[in-house]
Protein backbone atom coordinates (compact mmCIF):
# COMPACT_ATOMS: atom_id res chain seq x y z
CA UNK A 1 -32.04 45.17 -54.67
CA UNK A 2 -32.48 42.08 -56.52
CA UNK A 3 -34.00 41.81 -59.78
CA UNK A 4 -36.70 39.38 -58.44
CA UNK A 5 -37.15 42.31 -55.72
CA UNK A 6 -37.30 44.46 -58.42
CA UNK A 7 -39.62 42.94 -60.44
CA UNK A 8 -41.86 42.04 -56.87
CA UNK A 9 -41.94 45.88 -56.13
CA UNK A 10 -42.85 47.01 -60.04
CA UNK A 11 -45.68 44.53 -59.52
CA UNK A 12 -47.16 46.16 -56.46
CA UNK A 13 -46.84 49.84 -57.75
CA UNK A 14 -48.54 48.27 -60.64
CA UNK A 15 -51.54 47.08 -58.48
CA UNK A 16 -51.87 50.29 -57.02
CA UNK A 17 -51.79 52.19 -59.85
CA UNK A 18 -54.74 49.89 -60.92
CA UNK A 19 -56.69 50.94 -57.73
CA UNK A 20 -55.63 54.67 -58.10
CA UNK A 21 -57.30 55.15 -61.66
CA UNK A 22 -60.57 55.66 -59.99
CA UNK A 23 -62.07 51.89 -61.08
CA UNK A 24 -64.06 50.98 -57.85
CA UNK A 25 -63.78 48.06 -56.63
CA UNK A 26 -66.36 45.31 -56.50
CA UNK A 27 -69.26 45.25 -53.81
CA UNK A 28 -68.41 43.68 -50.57
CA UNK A 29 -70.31 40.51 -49.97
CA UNK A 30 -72.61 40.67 -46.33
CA UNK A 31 -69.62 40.01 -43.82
CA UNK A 32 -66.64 40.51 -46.12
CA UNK A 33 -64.16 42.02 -44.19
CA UNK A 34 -61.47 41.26 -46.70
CA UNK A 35 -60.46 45.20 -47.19
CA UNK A 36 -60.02 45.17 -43.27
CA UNK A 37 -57.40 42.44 -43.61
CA UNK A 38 -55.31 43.53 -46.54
CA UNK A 39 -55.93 47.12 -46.62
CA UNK A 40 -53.70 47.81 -48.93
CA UNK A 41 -55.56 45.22 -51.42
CA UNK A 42 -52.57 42.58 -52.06
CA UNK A 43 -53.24 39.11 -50.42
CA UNK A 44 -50.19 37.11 -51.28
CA UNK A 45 -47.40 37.76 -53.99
CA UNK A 46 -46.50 33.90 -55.57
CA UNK A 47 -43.42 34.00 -57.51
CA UNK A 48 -44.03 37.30 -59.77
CA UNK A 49 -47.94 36.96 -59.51
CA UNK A 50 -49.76 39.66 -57.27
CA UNK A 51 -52.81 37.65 -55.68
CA UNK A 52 -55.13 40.78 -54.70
CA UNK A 53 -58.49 40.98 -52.58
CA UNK A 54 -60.22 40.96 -55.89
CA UNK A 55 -59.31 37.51 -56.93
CA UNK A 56 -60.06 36.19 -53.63
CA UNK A 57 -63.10 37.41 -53.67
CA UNK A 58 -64.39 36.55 -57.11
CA UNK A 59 -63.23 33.06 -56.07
CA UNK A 60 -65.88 33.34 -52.99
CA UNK A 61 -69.06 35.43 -53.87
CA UNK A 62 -70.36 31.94 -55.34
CA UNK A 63 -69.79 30.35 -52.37
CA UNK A 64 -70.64 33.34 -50.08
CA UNK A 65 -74.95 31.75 -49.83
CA UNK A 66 -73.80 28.30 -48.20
CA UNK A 67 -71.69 29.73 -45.77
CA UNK A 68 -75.10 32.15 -44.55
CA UNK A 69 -77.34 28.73 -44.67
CA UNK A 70 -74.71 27.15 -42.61
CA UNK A 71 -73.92 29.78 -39.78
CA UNK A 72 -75.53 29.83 -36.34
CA UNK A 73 -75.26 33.37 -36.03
CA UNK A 74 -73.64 36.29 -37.54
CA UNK A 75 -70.78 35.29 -35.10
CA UNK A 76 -70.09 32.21 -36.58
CA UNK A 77 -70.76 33.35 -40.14
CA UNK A 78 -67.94 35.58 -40.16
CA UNK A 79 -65.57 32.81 -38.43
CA UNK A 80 -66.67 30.45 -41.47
CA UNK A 81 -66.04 33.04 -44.11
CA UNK A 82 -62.65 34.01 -42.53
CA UNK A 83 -61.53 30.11 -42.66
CA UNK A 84 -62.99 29.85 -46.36
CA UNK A 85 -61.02 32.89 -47.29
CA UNK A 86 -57.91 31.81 -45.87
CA UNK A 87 -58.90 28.22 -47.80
CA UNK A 88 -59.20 30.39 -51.08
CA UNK A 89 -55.88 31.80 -50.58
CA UNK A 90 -54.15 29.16 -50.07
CA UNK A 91 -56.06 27.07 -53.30
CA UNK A 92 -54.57 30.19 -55.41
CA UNK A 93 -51.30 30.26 -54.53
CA UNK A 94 -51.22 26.56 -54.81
CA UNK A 95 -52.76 27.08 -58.48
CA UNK A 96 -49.75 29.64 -58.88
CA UNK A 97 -47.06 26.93 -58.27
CA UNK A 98 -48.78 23.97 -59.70
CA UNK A 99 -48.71 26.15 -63.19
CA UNK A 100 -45.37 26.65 -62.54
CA UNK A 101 -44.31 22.92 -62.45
CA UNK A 102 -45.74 22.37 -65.14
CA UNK A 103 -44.00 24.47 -67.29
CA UNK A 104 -40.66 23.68 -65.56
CA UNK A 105 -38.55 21.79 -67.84
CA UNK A 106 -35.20 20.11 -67.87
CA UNK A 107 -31.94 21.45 -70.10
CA UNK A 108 -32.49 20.43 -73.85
CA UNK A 109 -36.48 19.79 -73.09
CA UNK A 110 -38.98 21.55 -75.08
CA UNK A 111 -41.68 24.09 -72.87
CA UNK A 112 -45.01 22.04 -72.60
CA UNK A 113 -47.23 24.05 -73.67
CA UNK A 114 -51.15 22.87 -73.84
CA UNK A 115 -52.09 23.35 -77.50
CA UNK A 116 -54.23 26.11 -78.71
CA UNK A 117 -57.44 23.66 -79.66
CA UNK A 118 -57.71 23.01 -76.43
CA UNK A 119 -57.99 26.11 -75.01
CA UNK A 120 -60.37 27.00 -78.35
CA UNK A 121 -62.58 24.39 -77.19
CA UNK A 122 -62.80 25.60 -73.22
CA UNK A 123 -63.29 29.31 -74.63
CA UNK A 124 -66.05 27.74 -76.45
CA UNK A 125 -67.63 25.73 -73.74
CA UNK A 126 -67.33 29.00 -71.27
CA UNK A 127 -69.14 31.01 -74.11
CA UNK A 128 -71.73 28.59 -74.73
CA UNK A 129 -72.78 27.35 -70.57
CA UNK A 130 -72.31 30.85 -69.40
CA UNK A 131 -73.44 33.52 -72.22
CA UNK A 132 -75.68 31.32 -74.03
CA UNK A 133 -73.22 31.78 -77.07
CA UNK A 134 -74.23 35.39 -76.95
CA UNK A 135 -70.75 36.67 -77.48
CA UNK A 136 -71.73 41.02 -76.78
CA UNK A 137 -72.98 39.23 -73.24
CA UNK A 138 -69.35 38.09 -73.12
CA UNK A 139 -67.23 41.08 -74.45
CA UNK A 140 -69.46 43.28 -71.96
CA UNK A 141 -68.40 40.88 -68.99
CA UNK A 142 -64.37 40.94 -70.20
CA UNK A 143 -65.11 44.74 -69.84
CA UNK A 144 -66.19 45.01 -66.54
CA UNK A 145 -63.51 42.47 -65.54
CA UNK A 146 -61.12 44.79 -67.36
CA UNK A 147 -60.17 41.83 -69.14
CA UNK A 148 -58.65 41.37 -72.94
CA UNK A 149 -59.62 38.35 -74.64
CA UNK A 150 -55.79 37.26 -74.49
CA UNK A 151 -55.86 37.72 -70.58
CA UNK A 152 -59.23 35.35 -70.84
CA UNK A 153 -57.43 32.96 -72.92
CA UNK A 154 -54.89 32.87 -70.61
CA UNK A 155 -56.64 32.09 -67.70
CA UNK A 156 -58.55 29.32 -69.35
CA UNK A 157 -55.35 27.54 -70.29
CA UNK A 158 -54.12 28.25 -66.71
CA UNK A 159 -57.22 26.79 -65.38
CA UNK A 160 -56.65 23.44 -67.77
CA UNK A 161 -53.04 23.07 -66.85
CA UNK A 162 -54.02 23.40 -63.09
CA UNK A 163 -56.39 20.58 -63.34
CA UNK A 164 -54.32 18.32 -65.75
CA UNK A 165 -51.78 18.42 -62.91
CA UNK A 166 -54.01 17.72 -60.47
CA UNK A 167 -55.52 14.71 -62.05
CA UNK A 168 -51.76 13.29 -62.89
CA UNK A 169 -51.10 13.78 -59.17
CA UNK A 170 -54.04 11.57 -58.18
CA UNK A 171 -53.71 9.08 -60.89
CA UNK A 172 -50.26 8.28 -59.31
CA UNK A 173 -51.51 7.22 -56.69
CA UNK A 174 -54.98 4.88 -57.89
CA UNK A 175 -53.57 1.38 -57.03
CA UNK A 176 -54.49 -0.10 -54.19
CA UNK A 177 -53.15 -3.68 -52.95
CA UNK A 178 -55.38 -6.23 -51.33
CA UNK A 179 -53.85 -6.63 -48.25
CA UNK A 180 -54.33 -3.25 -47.51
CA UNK A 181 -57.95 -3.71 -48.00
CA UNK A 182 -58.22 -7.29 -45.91
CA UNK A 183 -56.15 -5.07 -43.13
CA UNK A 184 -58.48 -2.05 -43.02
CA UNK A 185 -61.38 -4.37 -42.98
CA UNK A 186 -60.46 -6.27 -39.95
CA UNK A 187 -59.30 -2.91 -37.97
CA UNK A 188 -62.40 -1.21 -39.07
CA UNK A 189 -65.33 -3.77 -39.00
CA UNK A 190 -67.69 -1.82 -37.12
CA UNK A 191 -68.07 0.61 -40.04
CA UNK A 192 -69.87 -2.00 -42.19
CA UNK A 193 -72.77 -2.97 -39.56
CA UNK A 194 -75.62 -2.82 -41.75
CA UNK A 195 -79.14 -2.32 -40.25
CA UNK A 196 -82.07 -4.80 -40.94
CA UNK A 197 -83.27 -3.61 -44.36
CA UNK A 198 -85.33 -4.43 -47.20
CA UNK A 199 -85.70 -2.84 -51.01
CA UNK A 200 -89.08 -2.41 -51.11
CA UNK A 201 -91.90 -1.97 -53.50
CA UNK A 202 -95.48 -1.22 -53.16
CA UNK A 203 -99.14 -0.80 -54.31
CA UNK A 204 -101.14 1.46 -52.77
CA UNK A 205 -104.78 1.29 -53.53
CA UNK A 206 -106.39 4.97 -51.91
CA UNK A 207 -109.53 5.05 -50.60
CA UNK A 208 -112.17 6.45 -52.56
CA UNK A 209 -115.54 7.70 -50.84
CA UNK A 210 -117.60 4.73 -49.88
CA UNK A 211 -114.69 1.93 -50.23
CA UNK A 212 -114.97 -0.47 -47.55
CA UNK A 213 -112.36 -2.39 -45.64
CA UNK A 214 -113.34 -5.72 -47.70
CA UNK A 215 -113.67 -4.14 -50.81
CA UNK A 216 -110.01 -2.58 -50.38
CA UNK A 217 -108.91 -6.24 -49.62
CA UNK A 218 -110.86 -7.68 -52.69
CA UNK A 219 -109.43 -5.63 -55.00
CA UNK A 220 -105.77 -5.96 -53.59
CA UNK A 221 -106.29 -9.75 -53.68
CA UNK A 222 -106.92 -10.13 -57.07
CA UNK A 223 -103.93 -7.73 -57.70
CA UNK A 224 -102.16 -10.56 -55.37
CA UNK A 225 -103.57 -13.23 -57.46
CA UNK A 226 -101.98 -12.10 -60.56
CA UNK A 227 -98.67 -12.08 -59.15
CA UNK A 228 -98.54 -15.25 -57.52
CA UNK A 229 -99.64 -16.31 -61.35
CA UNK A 230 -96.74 -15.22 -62.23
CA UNK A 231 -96.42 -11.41 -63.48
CA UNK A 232 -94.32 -9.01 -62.32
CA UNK A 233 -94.70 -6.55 -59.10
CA UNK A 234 -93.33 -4.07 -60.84
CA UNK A 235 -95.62 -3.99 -63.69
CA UNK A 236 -98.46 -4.34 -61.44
CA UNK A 237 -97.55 -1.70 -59.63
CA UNK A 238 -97.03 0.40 -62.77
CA UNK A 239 -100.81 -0.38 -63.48
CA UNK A 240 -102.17 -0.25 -60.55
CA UNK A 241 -100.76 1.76 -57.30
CA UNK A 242 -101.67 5.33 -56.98
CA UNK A 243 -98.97 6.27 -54.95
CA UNK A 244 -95.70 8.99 -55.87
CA UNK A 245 -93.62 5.94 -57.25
CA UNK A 246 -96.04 4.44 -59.90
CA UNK A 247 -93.71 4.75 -62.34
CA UNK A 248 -90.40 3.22 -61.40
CA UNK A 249 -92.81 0.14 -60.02
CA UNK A 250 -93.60 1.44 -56.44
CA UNK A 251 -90.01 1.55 -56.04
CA UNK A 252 -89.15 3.36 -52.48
CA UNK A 253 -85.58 1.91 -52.90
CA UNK A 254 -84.00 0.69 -49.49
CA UNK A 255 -85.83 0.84 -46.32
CA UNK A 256 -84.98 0.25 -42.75
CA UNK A 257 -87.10 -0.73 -39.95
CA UNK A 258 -86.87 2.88 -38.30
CA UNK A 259 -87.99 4.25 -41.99
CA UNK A 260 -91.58 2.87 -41.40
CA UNK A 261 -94.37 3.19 -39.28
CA UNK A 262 -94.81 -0.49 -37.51
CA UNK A 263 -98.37 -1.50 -39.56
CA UNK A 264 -95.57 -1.68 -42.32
CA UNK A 265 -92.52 -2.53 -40.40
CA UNK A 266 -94.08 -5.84 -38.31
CA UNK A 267 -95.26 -7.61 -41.05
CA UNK A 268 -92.40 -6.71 -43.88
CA UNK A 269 -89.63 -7.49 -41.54
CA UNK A 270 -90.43 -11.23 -41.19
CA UNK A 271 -90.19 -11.89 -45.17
CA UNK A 272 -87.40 -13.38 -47.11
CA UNK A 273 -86.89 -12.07 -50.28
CA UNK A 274 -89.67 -12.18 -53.45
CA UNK A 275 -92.47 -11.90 -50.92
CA UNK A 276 -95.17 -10.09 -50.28
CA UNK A 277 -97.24 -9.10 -47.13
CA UNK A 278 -100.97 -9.77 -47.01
CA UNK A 279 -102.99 -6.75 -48.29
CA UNK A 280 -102.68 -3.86 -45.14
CA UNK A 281 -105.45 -1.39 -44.39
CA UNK A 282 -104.97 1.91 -43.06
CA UNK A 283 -107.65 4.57 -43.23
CA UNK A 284 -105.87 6.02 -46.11
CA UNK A 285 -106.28 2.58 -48.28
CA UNK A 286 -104.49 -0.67 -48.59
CA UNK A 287 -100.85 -1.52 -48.91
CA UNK A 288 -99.61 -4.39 -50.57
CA UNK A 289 -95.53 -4.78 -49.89
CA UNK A 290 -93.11 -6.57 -51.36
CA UNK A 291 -89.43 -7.81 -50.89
CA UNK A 292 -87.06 -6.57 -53.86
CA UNK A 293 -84.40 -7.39 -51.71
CA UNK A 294 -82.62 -7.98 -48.62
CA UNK A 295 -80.02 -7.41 -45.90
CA UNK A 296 -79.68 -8.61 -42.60
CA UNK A 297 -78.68 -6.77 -39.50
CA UNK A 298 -74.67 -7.71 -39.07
CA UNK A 299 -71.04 -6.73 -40.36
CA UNK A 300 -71.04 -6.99 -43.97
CA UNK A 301 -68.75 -9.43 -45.82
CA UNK A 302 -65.65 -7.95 -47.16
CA UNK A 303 -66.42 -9.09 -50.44
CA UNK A 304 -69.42 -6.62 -50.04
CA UNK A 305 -67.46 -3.97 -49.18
CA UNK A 306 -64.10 -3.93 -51.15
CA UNK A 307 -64.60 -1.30 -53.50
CA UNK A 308 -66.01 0.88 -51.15
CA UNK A 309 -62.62 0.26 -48.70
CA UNK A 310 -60.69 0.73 -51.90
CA UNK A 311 -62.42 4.00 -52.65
CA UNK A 312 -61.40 5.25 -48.58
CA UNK A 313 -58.15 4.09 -48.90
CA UNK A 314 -57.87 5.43 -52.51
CA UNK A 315 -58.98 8.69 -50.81
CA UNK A 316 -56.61 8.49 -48.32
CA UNK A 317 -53.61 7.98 -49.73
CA UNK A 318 -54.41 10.86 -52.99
CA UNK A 319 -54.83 13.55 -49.67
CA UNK A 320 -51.87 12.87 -48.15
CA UNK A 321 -49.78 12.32 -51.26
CA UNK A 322 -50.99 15.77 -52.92
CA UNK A 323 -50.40 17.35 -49.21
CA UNK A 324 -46.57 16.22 -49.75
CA UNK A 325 -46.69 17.25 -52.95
CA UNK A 326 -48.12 21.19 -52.82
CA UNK A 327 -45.53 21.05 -49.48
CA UNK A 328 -42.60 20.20 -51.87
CA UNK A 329 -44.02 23.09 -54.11
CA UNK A 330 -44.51 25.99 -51.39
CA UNK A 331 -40.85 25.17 -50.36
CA UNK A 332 -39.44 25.79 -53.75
CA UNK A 333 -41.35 28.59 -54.42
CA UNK A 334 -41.32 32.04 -53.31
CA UNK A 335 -44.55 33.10 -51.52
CA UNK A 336 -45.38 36.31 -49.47
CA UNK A 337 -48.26 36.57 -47.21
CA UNK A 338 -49.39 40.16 -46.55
């Protein structure tokens, strides 16, 4: 036997004896049929790491909610949390060998090692966001964890190595050249066909018992009045409107035709921008509109739409380049499904 063998099969008698002293283990989650799958509790062994069902599923009892929201039926539920456990998995082993690059180091290199402050500092921020600095709350959940604080600190450093790695990997790959752009652009135009659309704010003046039609229009003409003398729509409508968005100046941000009933639509649609409509009555009160902004129905410019090609392409190119990457990794490294 070899002494990685060795060492593989000390691990596992380990992880059973853990399970043998009587601790039980964690309550299933609605649908977890994780004990089914690796009965005898060991999910993957990554170089001389034992990944068991416990770590897989404290990894997805946060996520366990979203999955029931998303389902159809209990069907589909369970096919969604079998595909996010085999996700999970796969994340952790990954984690396993990323760590282990990063401590790989050539002959006459020193170890990197992440510096103790730092990992002081993430201790610190864990303490303080999840235990309100209330550090029993903490030493009572290492205990039930069956966790020292040297096995916390460890993970925390693990968990900042992991993500410095993963950042470096994605940094390498942040530049993106113009023609690139220009050549997604013309392949791809009929992503950027923007809809007629306007940035609109409003005043909304409800109707009170015994307001009139003409009285509605009275006082949203001398509103009216006061901006074509020159003041602000925004601070008028911060004065004045009684609707939801008072306070950011009746701003209801960007609106497309389809977004509004057509006693809005008809008469906004046919302004350019900085205008207003006419005072509009409804039998909820009167509406006074006005043109922040806007965009025409077409394909929109490239110059429009560069960073957000950039940010695609950017996106692009980081997945497959990590893909090759963790590839590399899992081929170097010794994994073992069970």
């Amino acid at each position: 036997m070899t002494a990685r063998r060795c060492c593989i099969t000390l691990l596992l008698l380990a992880a059973a004896g853990i399970r043998a002293s009587g601790a039980p283990p964690p309550t299933a989650a609605p649908g977890d049929n994780l004990n089914l799958r690796f009965a005898d509790g060991i999910v993957a062994i990554v170089e001389e790491k034992v990944i068991t069902v416990d770590d897989v599923r404290h990894e997805i009892q946060p996520l366990i909610a979203q999955v029931q929201r998303d389902a159809r039926n209990e069907e589909d539920f369970n096919q969604k949390l079998e595909q996010l456990q085999d996700q999970v998995i796969q994340q952790l082993i990954d984690k396993v060998l990323i760590i282990k690059e990063f401590h790989k180091h050539k002959e006459g290199e020193d170890e990197k090692k992440i510096p103790d402050s730092f990992v002081d500092n993430r201790v610190a921020e864990v303490l303080n966001e999840q235990f309100d600095n209330d550090r029993s709350k903490f030493l009572a959940y290492l205990k039930a964890r069956g966790e020292t604080m040297k096995d916390f600190r460890k993970d925390q450093e693990e968990e900042i190595i992991y993500h410095y790695m993963r950042q470096q990997q994605e940094k390498s790959e942040s530049i993106v050249s113009p023609v690139r752009i220009e050549q997604f652009y013309k392949e791809n135009k009929d992503q950027f066909y923007q809809d007629d659309s306007v940035h609109l704010r409003l005043i909304q003046l409800s109707r009170a018992n015994g307001d009139t039609d003409d009285g509605l229009k009275t006082k949203a003409g001398a509103i009216l009045a006061r901006f074509h003398s020159g003041e602000k729509f925004e601070d008028l409508a911060k004065e004045f409107s009684e609707d939801t968005k008072r306070t950011k100046g009746g701003d209801w941000g960007w609106m497309s035709r389809t977004n509004l009933k057509p006693e809005f639509a008809d008469p906004l649609f046919v302004l350019k921008k900085g205008d207003t409509t006419a005072p509009i009555v409804t039998p909820d009160g009167c509406f006074v509109l006005y043109v922040e902004d806007r965009k025409y129905a077409g394909i929109q410019p490239l110059d429009q739409v560069r960073e957000q090609i950039e940010h695609i392409l950017n996106t692009q190119t980081t997945q497959a380049s990590t893909e090759h990457w963790l590839e590399r990794l899992r081929r170097n490294g010794y994994v073992k499904h069970f």
